[in-house]
N, C-alpha and C. Protein backbone atom coordinates (compact mmCIF):
# COMPACT_ATOMS: atom_id res chain seq x y z
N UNK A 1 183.52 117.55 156.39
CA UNK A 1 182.86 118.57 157.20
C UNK A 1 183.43 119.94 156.82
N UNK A 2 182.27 121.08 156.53
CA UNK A 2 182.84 121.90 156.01
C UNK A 2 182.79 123.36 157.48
N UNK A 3 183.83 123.66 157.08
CA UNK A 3 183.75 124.89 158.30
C UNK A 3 183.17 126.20 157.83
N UNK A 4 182.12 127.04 159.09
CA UNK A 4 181.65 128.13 158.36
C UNK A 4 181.57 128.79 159.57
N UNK A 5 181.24 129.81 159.24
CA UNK A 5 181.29 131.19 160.38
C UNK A 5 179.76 131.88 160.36
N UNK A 6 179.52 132.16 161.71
CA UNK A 6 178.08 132.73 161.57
C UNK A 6 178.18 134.19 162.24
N UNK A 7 177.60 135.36 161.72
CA UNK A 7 177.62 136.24 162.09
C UNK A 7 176.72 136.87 162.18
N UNK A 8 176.47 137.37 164.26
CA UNK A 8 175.59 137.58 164.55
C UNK A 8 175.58 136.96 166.11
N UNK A 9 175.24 137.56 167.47
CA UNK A 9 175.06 136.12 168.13
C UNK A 9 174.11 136.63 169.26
N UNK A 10 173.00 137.12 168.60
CA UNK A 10 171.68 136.91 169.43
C UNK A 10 170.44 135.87 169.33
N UNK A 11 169.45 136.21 169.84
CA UNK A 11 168.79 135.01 169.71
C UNK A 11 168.72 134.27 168.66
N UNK A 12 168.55 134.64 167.44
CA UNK A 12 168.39 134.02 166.30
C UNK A 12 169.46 132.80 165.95
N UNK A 13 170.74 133.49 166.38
CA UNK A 13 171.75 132.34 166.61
C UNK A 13 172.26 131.06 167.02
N UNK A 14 171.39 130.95 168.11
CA UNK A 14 170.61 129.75 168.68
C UNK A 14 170.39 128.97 167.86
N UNK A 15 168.87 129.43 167.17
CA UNK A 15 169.06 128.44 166.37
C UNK A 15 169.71 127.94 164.98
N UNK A 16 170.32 128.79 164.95
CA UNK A 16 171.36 128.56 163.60
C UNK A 16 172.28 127.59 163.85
N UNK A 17 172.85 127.89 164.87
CA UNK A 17 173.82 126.85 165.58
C UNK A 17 173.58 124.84 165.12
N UNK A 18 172.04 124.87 166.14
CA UNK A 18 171.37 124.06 165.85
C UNK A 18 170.99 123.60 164.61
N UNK A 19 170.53 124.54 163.53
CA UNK A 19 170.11 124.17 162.48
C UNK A 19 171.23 123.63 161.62
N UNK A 20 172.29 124.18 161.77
CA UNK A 20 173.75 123.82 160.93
C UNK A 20 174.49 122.47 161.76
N UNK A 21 173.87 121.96 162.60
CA UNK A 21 174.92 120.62 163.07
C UNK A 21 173.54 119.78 162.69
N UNK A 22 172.34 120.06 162.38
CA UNK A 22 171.37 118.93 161.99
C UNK A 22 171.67 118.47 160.71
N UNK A 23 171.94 119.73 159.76
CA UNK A 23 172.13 119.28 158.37
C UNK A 23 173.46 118.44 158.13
N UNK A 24 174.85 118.43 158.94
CA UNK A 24 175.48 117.01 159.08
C UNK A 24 176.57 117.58 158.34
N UNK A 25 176.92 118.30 157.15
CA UNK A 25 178.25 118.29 156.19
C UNK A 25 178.66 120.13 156.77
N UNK A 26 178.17 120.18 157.66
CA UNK A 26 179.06 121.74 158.29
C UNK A 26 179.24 121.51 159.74
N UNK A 27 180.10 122.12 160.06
CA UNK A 27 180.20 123.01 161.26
C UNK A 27 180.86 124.10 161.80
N UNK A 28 180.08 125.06 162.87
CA UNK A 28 180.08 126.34 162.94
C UNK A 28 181.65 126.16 164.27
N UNK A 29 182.31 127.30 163.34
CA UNK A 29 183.71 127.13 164.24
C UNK A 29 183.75 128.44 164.47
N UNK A 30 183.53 129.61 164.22
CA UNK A 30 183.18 130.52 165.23
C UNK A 30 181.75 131.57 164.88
N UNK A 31 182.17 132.68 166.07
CA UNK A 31 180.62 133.19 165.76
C UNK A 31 181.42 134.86 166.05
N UNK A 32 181.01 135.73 164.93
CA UNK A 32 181.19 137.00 164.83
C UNK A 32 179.83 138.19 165.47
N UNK A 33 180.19 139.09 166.37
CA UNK A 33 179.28 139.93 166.95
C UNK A 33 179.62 141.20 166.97
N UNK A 34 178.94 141.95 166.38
CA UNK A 34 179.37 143.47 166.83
C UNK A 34 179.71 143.92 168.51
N UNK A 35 178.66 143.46 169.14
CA UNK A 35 178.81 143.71 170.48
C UNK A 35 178.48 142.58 171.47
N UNK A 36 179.50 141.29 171.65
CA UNK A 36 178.95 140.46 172.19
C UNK A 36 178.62 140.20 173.35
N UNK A 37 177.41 139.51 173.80
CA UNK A 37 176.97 139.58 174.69
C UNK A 37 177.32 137.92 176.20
N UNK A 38 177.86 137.39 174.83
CA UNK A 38 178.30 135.72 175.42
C UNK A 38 179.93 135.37 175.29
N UNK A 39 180.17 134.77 175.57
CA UNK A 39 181.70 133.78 175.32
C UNK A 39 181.23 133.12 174.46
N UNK A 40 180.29 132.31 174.71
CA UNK A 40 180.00 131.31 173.90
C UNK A 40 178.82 131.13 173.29
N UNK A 41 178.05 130.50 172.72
CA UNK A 41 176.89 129.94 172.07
C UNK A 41 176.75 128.32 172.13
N UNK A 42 176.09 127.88 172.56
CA UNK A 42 176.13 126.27 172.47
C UNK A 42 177.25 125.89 172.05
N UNK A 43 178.40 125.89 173.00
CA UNK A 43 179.69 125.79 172.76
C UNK A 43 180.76 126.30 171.69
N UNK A 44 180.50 127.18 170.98
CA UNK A 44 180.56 128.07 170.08
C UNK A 44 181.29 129.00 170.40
N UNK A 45 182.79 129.28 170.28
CA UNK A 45 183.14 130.97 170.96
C UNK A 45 182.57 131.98 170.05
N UNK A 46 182.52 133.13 171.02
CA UNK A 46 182.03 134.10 170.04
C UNK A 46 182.88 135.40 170.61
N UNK A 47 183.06 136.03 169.73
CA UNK A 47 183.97 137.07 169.27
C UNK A 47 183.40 138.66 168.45
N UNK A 48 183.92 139.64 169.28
CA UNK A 48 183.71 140.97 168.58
C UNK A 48 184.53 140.44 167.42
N UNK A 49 183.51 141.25 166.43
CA UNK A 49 184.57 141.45 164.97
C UNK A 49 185.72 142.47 164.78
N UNK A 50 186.44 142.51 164.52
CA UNK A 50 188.06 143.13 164.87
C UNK A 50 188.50 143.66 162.66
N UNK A 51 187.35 143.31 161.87
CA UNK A 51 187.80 143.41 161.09
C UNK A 51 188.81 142.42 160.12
N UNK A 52 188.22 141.29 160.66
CA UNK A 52 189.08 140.09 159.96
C UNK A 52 188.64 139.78 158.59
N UNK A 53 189.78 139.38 157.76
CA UNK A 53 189.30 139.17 156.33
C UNK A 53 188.05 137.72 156.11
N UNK A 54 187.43 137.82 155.95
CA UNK A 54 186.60 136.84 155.75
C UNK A 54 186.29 137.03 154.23
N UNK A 55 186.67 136.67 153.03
CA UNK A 55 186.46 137.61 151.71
C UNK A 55 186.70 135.43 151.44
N UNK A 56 187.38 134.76 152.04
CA UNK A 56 187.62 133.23 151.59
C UNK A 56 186.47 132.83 152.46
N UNK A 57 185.67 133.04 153.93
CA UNK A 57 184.81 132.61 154.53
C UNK A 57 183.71 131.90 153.92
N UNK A 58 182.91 130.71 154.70
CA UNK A 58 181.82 130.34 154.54
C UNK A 58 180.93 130.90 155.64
N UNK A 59 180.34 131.79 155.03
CA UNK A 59 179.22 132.92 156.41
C UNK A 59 177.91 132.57 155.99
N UNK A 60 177.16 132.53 157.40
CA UNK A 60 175.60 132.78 157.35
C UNK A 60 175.57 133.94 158.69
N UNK A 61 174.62 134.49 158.31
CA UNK A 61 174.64 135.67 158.54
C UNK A 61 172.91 135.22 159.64
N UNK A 62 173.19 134.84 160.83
CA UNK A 62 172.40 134.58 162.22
C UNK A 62 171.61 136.02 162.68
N UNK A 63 170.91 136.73 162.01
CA UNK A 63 170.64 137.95 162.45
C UNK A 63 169.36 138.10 161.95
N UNK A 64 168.16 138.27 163.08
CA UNK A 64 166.85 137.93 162.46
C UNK A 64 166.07 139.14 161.66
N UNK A 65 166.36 140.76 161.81
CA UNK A 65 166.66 141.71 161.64
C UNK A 65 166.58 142.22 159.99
N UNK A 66 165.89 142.04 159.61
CA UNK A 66 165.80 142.21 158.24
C UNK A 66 167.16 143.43 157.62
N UNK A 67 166.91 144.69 157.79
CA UNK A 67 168.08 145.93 157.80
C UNK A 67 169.23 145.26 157.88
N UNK A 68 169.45 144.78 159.06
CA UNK A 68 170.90 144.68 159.61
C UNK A 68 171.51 143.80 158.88
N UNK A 69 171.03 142.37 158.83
CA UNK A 69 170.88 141.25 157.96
C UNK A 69 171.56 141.84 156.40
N UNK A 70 170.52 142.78 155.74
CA UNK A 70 171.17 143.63 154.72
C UNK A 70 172.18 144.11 154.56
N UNK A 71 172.90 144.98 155.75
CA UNK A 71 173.82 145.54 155.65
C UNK A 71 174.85 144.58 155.97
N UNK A 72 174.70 143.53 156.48
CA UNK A 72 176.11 142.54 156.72
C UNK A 72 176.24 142.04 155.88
N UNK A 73 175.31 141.27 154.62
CA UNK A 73 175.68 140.98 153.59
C UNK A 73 176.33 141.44 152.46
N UNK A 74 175.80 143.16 152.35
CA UNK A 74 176.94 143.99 151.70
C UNK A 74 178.41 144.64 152.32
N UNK A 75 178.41 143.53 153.33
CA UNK A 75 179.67 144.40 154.31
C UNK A 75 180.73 143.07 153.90
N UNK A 76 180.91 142.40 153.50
CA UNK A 76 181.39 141.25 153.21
C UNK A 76 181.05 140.58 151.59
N UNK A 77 182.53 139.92 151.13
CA UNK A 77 182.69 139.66 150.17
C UNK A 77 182.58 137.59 150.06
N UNK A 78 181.88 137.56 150.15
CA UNK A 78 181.67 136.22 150.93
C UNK A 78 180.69 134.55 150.05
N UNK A 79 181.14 133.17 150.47
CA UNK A 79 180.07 132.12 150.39
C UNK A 79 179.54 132.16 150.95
N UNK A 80 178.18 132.56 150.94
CA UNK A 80 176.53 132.26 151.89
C UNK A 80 175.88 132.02 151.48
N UNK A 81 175.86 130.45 152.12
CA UNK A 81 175.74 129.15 151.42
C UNK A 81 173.67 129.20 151.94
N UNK A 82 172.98 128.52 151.18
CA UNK A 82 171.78 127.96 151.10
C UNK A 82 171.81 126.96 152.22
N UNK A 83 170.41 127.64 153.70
CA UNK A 83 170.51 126.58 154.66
C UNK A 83 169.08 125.59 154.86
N UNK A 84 169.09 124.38 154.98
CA UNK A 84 167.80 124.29 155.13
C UNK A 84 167.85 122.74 155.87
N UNK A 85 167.15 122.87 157.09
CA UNK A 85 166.75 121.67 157.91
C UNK A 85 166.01 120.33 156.91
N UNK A 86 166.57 119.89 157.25
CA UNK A 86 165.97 118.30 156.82
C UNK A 86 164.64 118.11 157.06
N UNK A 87 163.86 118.42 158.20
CA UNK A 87 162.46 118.27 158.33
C UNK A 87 161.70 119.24 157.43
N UNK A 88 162.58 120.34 156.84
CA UNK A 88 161.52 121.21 155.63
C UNK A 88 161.37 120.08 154.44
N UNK A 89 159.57 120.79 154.00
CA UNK A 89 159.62 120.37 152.98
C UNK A 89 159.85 121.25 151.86
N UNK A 90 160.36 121.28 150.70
CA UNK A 90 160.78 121.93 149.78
C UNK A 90 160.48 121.08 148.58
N UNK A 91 160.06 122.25 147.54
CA UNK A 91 159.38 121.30 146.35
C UNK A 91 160.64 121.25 145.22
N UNK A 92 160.78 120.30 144.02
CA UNK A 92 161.76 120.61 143.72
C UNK A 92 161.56 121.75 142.48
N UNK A 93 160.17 122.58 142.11
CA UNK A 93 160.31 123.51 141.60
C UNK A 93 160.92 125.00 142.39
N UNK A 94 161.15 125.12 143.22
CA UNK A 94 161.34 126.22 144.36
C UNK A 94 162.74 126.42 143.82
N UNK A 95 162.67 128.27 143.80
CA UNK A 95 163.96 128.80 143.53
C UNK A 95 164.56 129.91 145.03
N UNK A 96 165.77 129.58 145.55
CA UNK A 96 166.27 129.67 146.50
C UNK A 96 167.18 131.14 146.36
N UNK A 97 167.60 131.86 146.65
CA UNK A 97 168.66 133.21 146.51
C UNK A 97 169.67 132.52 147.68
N UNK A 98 170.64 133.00 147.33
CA UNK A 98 172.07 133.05 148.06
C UNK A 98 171.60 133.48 150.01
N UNK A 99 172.09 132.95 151.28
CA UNK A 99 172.40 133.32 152.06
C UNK A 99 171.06 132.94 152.96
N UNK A 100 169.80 132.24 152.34
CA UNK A 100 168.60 132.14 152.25
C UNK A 100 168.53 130.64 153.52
N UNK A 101 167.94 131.22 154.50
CA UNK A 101 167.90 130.26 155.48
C UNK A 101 166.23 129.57 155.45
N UNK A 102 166.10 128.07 155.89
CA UNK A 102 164.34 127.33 156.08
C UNK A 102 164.73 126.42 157.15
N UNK A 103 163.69 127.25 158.11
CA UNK A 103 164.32 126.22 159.14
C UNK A 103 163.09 124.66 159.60
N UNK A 104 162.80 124.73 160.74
CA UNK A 104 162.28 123.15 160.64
C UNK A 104 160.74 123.11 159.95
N UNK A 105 160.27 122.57 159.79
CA UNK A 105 158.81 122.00 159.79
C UNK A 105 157.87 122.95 158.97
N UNK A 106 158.85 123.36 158.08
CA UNK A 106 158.37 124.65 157.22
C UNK A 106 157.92 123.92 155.69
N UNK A 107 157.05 124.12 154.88
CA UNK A 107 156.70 124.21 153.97
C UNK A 107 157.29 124.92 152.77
N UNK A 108 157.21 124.95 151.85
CA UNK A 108 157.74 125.44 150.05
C UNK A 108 157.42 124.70 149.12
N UNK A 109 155.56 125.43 148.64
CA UNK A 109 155.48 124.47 147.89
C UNK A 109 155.88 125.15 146.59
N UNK A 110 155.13 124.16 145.47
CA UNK A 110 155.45 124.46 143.92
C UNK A 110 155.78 125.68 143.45
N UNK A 111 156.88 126.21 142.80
CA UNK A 111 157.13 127.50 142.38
C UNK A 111 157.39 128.63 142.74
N UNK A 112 157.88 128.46 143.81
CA UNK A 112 157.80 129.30 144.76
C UNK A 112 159.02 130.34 144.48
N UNK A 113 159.15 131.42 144.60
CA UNK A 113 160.60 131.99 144.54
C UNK A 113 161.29 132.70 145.16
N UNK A 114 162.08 132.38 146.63
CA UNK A 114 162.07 133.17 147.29
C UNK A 114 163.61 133.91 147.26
N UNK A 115 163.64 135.17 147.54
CA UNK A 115 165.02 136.27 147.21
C UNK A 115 166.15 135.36 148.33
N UNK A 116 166.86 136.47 148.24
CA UNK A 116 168.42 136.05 148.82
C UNK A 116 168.34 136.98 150.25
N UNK A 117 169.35 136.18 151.21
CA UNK A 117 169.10 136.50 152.55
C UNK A 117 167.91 136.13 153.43
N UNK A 118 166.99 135.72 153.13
CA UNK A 118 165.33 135.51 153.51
C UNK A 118 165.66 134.73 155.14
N UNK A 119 164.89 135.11 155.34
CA UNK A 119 164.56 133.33 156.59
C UNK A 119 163.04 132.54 156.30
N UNK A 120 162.68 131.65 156.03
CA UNK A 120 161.47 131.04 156.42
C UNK A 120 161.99 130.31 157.74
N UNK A 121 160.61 130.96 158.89
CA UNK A 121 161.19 130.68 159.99
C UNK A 121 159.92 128.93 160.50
N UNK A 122 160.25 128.29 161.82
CA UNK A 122 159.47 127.01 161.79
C UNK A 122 158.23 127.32 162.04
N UNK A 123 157.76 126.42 161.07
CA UNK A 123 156.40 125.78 161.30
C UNK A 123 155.73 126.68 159.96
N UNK A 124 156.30 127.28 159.22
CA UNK A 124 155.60 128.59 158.36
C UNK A 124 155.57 127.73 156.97
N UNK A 125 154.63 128.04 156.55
CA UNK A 125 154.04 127.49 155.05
C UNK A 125 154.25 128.48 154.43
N UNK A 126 154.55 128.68 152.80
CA UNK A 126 154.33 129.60 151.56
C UNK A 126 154.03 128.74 150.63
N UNK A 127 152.64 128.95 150.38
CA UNK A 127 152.19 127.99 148.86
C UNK A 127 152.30 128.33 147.76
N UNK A 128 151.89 127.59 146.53
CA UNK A 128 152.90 127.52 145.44
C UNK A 128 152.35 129.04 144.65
N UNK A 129 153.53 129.44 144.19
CA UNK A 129 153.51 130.14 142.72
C UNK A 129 153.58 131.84 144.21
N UNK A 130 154.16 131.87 145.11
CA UNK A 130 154.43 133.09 145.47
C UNK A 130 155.89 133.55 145.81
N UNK A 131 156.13 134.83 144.93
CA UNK A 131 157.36 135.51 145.14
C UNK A 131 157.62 136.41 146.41
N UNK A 132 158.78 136.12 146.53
CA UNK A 132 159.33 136.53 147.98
C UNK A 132 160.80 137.77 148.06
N UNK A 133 160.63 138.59 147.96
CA UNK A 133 161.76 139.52 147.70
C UNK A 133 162.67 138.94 149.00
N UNK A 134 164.07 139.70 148.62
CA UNK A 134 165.37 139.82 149.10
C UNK A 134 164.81 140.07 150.57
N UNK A 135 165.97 139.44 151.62
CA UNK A 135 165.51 140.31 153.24
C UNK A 135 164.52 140.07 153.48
N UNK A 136 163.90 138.76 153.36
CA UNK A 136 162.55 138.86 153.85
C UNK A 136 162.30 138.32 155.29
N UNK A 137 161.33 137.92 156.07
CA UNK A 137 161.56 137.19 157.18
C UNK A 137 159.99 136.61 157.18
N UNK A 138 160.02 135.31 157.08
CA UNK A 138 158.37 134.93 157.37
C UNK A 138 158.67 134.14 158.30
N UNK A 139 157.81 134.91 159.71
CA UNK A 139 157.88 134.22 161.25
C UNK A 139 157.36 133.24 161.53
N UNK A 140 157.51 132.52 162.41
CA UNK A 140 156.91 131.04 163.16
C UNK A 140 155.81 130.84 162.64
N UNK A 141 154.74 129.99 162.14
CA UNK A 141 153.86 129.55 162.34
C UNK A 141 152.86 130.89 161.29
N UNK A 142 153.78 131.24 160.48
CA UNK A 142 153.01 132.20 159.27
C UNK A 142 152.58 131.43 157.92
N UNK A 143 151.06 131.71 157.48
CA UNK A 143 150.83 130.88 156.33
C UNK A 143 151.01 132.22 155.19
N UNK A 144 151.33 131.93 154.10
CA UNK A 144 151.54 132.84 152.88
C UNK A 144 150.62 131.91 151.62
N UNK A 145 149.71 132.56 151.73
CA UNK A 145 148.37 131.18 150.73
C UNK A 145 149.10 131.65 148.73
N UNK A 146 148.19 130.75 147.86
CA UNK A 146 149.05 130.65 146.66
C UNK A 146 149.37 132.40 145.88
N UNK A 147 149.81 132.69 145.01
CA UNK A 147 150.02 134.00 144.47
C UNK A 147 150.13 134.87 145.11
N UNK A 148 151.24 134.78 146.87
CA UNK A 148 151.52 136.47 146.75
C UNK A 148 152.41 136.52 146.28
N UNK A 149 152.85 137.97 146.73
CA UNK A 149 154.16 138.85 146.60
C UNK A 149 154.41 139.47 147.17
N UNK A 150 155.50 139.27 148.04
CA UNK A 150 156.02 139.75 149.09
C UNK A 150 157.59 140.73 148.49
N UNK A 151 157.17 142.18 148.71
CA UNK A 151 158.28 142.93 148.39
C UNK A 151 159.63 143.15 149.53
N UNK A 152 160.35 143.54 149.22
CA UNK A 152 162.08 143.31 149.54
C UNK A 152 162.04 143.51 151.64
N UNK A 153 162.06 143.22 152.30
CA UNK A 153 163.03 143.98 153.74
C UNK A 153 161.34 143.39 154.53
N UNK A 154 160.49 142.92 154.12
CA UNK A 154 159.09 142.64 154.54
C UNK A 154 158.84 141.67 155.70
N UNK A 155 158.41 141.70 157.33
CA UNK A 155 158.33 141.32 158.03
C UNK A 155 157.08 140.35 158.06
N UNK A 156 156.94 139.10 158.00
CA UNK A 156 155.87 138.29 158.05
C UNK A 156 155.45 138.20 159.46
N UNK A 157 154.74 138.35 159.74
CA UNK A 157 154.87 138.01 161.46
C UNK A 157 154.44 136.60 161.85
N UNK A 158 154.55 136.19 163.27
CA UNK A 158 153.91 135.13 163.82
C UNK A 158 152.86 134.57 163.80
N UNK A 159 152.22 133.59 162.75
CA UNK A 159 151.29 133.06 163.30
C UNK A 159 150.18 133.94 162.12
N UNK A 160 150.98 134.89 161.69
CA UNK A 160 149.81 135.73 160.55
C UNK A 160 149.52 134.59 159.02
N UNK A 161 148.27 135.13 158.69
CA UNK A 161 148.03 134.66 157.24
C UNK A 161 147.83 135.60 156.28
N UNK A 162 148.52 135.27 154.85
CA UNK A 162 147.92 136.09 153.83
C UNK A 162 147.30 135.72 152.66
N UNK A 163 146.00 136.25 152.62
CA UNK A 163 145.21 135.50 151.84
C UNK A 163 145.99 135.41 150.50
N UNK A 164 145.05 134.65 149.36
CA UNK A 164 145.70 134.55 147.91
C UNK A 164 145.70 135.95 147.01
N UNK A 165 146.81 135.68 146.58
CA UNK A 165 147.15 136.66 145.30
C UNK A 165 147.38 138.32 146.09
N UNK A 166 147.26 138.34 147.45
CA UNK A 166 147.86 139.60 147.85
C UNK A 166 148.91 140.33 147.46
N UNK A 167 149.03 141.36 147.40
CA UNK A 167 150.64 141.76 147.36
C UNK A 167 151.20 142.41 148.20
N UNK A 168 152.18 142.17 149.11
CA UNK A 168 152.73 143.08 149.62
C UNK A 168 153.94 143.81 149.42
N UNK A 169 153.97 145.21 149.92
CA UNK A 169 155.25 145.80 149.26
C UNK A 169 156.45 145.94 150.25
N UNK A 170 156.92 146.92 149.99
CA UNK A 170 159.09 146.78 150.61
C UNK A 170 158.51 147.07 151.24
N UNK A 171 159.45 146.63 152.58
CA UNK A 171 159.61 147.07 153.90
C UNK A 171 158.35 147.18 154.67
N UNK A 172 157.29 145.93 154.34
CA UNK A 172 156.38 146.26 155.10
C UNK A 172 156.09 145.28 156.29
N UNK A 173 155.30 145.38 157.49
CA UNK A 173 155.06 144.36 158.58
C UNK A 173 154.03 144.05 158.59
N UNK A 174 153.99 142.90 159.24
CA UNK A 174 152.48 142.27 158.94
C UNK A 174 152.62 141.74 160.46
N UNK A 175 151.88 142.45 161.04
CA UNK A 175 151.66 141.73 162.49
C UNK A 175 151.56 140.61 163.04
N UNK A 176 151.86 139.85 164.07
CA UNK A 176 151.85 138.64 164.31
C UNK A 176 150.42 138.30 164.62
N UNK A 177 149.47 137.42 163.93
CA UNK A 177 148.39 136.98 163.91
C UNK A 177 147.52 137.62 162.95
N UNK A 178 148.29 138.71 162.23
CA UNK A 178 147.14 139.29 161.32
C UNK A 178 146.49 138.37 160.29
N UNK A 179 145.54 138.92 160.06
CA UNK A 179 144.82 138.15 158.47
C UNK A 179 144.57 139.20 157.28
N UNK A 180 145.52 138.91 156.44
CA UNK A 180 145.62 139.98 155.29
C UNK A 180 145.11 139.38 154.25
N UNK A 181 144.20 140.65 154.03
CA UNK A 181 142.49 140.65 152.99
C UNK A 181 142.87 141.46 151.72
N UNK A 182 143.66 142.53 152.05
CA UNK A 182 143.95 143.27 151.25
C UNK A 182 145.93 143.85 151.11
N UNK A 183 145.86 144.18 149.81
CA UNK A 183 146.99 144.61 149.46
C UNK A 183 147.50 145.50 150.34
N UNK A 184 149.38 145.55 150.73
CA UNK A 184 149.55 146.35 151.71
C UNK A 184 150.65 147.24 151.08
N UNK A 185 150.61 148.54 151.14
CA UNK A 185 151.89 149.52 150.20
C UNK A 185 152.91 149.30 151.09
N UNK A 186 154.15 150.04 150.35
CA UNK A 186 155.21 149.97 150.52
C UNK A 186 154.91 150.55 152.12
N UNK A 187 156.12 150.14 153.16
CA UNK A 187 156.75 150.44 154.44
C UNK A 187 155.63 150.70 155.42
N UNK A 188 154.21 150.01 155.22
CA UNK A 188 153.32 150.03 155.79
C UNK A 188 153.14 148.95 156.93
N UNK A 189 152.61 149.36 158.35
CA UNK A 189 152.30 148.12 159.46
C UNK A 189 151.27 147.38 159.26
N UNK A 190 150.63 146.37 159.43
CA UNK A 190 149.07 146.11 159.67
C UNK A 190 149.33 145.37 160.59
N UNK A 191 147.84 145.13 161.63
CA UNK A 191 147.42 144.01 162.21
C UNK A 191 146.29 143.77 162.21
N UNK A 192 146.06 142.90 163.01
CA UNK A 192 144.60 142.36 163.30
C UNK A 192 143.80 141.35 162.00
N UNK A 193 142.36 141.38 162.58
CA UNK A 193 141.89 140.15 161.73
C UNK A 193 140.28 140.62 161.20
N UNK A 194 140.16 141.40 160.34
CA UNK A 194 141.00 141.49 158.94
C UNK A 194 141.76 142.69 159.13
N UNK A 195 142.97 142.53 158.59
CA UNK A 195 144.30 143.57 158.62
C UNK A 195 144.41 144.89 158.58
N UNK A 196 144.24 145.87 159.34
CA UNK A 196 144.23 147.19 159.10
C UNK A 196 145.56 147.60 159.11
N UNK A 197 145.95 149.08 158.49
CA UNK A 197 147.06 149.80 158.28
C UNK A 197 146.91 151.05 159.74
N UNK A 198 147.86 150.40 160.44
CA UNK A 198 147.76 151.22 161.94
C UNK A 198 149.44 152.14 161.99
N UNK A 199 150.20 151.90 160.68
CA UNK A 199 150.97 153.15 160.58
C UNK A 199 151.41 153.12 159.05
């Protein structure tokens, strides 16, 4: 059993907790917070960070937050290790980045390539042959159909779809339930069905 540290301890943490005692060869022995809001986490202490060396740590970084997520990974010299629930399916062409969380009942099919730090969150599909930049977050119950491209810090939302061969760029959101028809530029919002740019 390997020991690791998660940092972060808001909601997202929850299920990290969870997701790391399903997979069986870890467990989470403490939990780091800028400003914590608990003692504990599903029995978990949790602790302001005080500046402790963690440079030997095994960290996942529990922070759903695309930005922030970013900046903790360059704030630390660290193993952040590849997480992924047993009920995902994962193809074995799929290329994974460092720190890169999939949690339950999620999909990855053929070729897929997704950056470092990411979350695929449950129930969310990405079909084959689409790239996924760094920081990404694809929410609950989001389909990503074959050939996109999803650029760096990019918010998938809940429950949204994006049609084939779209591209989307950095830092952009995609509303929860949208249906994206068309290409979306860099640091742009959309919603709705079919997807408009509402900032």
């Amino acid at each position: 059993m390997k020991d690791l540290i998660l940092y972060g301890a808001g909601g997202h943490c929850f299920a990290m907790v969870d997701l790391i005692r399903s997979i069986g060869n870890l467990q989470v022995i403490q939990i780091y917070d800028d400003a914590p809001k608990n003692g504990t986490i599903l029995d978990v202490p949790v602790s302001k960070y005080n500046g402790e060396d963690l440079s030997q740590a095994t960290i996942c970084i529990s922070v759903g937050n695309n930005e922030v997520r970013r900046k903790l990974s360059e704030k630390f010299d660290a193993d952040f290790p590849i997480l992924t629930h047993p009920s995902a399916v994962v193809y074995p062409s799929v290329s994974i980045g460092k720190g890169t969380t999939i949690m339950a009942q999620t999909v990855i099919d053929a070729d897929v390539s997704l950056g470092r730090f990411c979350i695929v969150n449950h129930n969310a599909t990405v079909a084959h042959n689409v790239v996924v930049g760094d920081y990404c977050h694809i929410a609950i119950n989001a389909a990503v159909a074959g050939g996109v491209t999803i650029g760096e810090g990019t918010l998938v939302g809940a429950g949204s779809v994006i049609l084939p061969g779209i591209a989307i760029g950095k830092g952009a959101t995609i509303g929860a339930g949208a249906v994206v028809t068309k290409d979306v530029p860099d640091g742009a919002m959309v919603y709705g069905n079919p997807a408009k740019i509402i900032r």
